[in-house]
C-alpha atoms as a PDB file:
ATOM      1  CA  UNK A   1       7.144  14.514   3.776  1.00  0.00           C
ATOM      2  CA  UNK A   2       6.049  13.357   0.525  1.00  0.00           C
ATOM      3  CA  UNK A   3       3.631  10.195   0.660  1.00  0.00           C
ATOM      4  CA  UNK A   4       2.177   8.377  -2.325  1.00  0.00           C
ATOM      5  CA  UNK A   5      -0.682   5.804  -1.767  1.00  0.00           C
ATOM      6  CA  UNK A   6      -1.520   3.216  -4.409  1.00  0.00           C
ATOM      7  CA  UNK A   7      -4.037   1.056  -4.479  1.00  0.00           C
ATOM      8  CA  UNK A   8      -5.754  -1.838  -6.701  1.00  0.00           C
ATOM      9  CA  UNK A   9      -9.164  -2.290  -4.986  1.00  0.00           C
ATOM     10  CA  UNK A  10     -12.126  -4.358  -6.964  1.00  0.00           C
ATOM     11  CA  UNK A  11     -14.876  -3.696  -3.983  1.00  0.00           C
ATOM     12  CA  UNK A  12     -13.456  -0.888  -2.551  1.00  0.00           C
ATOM     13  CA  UNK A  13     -12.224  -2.395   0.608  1.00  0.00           C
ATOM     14  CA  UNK A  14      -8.376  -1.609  -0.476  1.00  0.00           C
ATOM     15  CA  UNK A  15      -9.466   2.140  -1.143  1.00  0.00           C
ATOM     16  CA  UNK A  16     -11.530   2.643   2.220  1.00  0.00           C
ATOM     17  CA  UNK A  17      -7.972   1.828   3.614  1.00  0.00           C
ATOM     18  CA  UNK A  18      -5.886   3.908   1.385  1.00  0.00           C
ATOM     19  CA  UNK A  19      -8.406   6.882   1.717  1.00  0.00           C
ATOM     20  CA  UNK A  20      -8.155   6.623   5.653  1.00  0.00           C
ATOM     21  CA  UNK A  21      -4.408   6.009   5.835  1.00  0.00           C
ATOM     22  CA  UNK A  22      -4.107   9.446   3.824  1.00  0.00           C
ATOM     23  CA  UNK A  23      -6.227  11.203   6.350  1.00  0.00           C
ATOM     24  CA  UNK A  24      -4.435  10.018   9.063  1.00  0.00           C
ATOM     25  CA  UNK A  25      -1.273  11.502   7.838  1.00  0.00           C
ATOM     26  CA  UNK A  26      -2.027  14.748   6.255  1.00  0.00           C
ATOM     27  CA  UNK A  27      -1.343  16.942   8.102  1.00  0.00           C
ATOM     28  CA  UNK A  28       1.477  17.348   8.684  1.00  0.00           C
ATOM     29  CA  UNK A  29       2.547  15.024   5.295  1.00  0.00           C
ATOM     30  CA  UNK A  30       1.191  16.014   1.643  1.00  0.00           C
ATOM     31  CA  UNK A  31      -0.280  12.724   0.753  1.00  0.00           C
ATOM     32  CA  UNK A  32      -2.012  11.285  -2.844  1.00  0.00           C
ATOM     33  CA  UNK A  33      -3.909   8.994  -3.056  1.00  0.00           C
ATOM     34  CA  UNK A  34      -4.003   6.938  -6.438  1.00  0.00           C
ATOM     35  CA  UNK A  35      -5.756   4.110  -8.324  1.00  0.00           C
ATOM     36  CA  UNK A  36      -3.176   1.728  -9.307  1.00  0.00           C
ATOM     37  CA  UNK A  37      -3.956   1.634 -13.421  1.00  0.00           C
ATOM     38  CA  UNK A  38      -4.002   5.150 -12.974  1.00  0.00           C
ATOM     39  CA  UNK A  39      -0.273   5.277 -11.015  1.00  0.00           C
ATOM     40  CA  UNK A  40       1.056   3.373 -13.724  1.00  0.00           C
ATOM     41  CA  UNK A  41       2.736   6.439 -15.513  1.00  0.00           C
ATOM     42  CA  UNK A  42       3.417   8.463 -12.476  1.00  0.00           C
ATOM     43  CA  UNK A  43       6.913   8.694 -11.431  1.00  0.00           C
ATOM     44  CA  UNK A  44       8.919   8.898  -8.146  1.00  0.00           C
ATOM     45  CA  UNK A  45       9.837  12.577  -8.414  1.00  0.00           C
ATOM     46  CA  UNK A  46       9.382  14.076  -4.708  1.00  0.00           C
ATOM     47  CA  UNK A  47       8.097  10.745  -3.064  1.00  0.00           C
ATOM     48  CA  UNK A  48       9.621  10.566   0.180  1.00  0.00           C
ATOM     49  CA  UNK A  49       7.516   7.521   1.255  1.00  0.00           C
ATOM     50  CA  UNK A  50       5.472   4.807  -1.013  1.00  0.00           C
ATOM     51  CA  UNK A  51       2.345   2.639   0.333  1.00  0.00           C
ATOM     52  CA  UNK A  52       1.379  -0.006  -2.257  1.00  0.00           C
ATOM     53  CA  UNK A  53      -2.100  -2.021  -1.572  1.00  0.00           C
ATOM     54  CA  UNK A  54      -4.307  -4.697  -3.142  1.00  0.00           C
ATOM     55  CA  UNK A  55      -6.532  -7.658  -2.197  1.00  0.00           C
ATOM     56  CA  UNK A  56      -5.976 -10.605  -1.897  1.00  0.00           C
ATOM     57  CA  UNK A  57      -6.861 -12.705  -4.879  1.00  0.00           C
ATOM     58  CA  UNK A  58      -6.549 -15.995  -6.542  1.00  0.00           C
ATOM     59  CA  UNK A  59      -3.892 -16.700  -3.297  1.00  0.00           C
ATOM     60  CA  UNK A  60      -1.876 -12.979  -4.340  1.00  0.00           C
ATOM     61  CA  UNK A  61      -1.673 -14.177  -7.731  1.00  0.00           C
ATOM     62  CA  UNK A  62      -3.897 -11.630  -9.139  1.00  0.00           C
ATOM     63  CA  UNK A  63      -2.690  -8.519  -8.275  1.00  0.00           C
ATOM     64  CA  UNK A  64      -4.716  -5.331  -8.954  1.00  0.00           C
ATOM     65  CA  UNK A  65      -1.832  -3.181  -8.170  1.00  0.00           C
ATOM     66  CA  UNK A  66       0.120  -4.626 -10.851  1.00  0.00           C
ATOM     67  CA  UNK A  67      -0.198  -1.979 -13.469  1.00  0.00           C
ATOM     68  CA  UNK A  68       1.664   0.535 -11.207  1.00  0.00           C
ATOM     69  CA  UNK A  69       4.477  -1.718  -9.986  1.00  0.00           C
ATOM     70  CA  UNK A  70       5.699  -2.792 -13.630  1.00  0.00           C
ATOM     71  CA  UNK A  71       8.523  -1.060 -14.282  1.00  0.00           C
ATOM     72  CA  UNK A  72       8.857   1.126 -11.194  1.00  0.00           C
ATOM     73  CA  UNK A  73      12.418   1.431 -11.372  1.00  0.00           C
ATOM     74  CA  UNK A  74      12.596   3.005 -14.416  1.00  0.00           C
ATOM     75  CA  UNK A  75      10.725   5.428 -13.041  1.00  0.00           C
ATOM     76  CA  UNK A  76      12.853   6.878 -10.726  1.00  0.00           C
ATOM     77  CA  UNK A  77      11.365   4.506  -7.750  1.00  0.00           C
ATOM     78  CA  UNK A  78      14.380   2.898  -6.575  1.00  0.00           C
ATOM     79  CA  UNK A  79      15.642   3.406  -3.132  1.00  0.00           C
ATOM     80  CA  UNK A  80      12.178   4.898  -2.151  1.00  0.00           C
ATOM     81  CA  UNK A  81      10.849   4.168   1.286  1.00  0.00           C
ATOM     82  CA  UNK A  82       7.976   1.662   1.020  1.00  0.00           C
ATOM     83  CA  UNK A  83       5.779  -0.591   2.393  1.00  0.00           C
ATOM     84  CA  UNK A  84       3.299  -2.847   1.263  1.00  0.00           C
ATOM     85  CA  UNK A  85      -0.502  -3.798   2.776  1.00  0.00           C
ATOM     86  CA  UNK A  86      -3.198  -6.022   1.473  1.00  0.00           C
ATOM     87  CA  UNK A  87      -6.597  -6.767   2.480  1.00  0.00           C
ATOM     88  CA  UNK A  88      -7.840 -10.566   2.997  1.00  0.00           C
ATOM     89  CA  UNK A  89     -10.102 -13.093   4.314  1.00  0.00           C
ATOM     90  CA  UNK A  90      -9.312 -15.080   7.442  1.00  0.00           C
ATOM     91  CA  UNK A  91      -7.314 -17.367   6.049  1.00  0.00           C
ATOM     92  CA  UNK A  92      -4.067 -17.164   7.431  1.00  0.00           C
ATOM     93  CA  UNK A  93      -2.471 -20.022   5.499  1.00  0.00           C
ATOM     94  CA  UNK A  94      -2.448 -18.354   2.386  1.00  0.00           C
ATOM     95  CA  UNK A  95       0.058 -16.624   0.346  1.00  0.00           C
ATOM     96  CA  UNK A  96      -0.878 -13.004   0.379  1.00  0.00           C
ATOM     97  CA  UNK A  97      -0.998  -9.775  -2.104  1.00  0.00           C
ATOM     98  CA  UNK A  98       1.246  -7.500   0.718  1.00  0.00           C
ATOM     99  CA  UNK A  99       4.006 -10.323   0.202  1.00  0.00           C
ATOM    100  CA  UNK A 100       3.462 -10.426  -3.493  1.00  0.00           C
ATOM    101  CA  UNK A 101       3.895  -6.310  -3.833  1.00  0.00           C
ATOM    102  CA  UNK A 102       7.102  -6.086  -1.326  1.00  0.00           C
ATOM    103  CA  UNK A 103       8.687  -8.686  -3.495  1.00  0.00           C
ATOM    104  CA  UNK A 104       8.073  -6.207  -6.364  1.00  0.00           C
ATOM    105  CA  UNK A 105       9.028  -3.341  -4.303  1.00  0.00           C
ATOM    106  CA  UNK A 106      12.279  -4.462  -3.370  1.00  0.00           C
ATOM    107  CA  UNK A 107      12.853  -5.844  -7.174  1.00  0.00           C
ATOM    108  CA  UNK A 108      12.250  -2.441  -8.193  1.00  0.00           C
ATOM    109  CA  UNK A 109      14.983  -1.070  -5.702  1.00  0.00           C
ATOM    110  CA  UNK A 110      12.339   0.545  -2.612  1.00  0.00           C
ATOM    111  CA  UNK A 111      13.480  -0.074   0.764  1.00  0.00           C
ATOM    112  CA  UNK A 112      11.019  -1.741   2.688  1.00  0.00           C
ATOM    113  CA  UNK A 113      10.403   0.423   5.799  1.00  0.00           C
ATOM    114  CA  UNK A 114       8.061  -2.098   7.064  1.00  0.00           C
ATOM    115  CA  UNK A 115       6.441  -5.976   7.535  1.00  0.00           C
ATOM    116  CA  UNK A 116       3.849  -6.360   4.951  1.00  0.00           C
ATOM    117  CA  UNK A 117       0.102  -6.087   6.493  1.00  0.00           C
ATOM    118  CA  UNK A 118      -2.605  -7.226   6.279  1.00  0.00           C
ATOM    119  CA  UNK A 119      -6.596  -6.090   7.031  1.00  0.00           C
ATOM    120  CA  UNK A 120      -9.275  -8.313   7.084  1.00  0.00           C
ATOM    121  CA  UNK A 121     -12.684  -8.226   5.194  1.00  0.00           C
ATOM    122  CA  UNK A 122     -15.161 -10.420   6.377  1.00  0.00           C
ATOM    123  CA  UNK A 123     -16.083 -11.959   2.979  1.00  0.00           C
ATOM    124  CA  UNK A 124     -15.291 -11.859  -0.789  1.00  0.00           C
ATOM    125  CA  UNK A 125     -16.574  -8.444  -1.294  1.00  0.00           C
ATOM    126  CA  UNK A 126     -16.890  -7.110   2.380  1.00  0.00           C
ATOM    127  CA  UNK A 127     -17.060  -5.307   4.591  1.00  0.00           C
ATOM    128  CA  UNK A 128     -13.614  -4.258   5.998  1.00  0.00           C
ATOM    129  CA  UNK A 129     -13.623  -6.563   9.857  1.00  0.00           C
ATOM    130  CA  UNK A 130     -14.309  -4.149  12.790  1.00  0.00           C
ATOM    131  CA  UNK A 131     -11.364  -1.616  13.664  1.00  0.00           C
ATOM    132  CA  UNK A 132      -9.627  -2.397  10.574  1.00  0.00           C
ATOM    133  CA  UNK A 133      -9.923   1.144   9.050  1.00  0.00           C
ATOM    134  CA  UNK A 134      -8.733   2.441  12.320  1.00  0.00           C
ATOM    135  CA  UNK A 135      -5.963  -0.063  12.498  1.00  0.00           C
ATOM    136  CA  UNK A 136      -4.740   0.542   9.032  1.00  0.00           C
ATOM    137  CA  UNK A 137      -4.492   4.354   9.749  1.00  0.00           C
ATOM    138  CA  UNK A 138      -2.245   3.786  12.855  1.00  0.00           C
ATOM    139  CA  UNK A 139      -0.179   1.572  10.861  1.00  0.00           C
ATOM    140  CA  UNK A 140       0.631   4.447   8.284  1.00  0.00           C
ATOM    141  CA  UNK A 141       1.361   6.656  10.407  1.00  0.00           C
ATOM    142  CA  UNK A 142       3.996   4.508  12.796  1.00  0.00           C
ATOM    143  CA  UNK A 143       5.325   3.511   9.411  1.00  0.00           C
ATOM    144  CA  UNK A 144       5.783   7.657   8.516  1.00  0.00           C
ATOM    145  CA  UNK A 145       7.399   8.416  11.972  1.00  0.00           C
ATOM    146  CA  UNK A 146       9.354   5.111  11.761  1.00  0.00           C
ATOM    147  CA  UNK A 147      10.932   7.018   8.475  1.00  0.00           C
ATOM    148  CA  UNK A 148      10.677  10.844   9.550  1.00  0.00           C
ATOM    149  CA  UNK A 149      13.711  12.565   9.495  1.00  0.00           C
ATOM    150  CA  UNK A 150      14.383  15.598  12.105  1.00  0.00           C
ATOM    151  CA  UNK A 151      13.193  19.039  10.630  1.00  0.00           C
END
């Protein structure tokens, strides 16, 4: 399977996760791995399955992934697989960036495999809570065999 990882990440927190969700699933997938402003061009050609992260900012209303989903579906990204994780404070109250990209996801056409998630930092610029890296590779890869399909 084809799996695309984009993240927006301002500490790194986001990309810790992204970076350890792709090593969790390759092999047996061919992951990438991609910097959100960088993703913005890239199109859905071969992408089986589509992880979108970001912090959580300003509530999810600054979204560092944003310059990637903008005009997904007119690159080729609708009815992709995909789910969408964040990375946060405590806070459970708030409104937050995982919620913010699914609503773009699914506005672009992806089918949302999964729940948003969530991973906790332990303050405004880190570090990632205990077992978080380790929890956020699991979660990939129950989210790939959730969307395998028999060889």
């Amino acid at each position: 399977m084809e799996i695309l990882i984009v993240y927006g990440s301002q500490y790194g927190n986001t990309q810790k996760l992204a970076q350890a969700m792709a090593r969790a699933l390759s092999p047996p997938h061919h992951v990438r791995v991609v910097h959100a402003p960088v993703a913005r061009t890239l199109s859905a050609e071969g992408v089986d399955l589509l992880f979108v992260g970001a912090p959580t900012q300003m509530r999810g209303l600054r979204l560092l992934a944003k310059p990637f989903l903008i005009g997904l579906e007119g690159r080729g990204f609708g009815g992709v697989r995909a789910a969408a994780f964040d990375t946060r404070m405590g806070d459970f109250a708030q409104t937050v960036a995982s919620e913010a990209i699914a609503r773009h996801l699914v506005g672009a056409g992806c089918r949302l495999v999964a729940e948003p998630e969530s991973f906790l930092v332990l303050g405004l610029d880190g570090p990632l809570a205990n077992g978080e890296v380790e929890r956020a590779a699991a979660w990939a890869v129950e989210v790939a065999q959730s969307v395998a399909t028999p060889a």
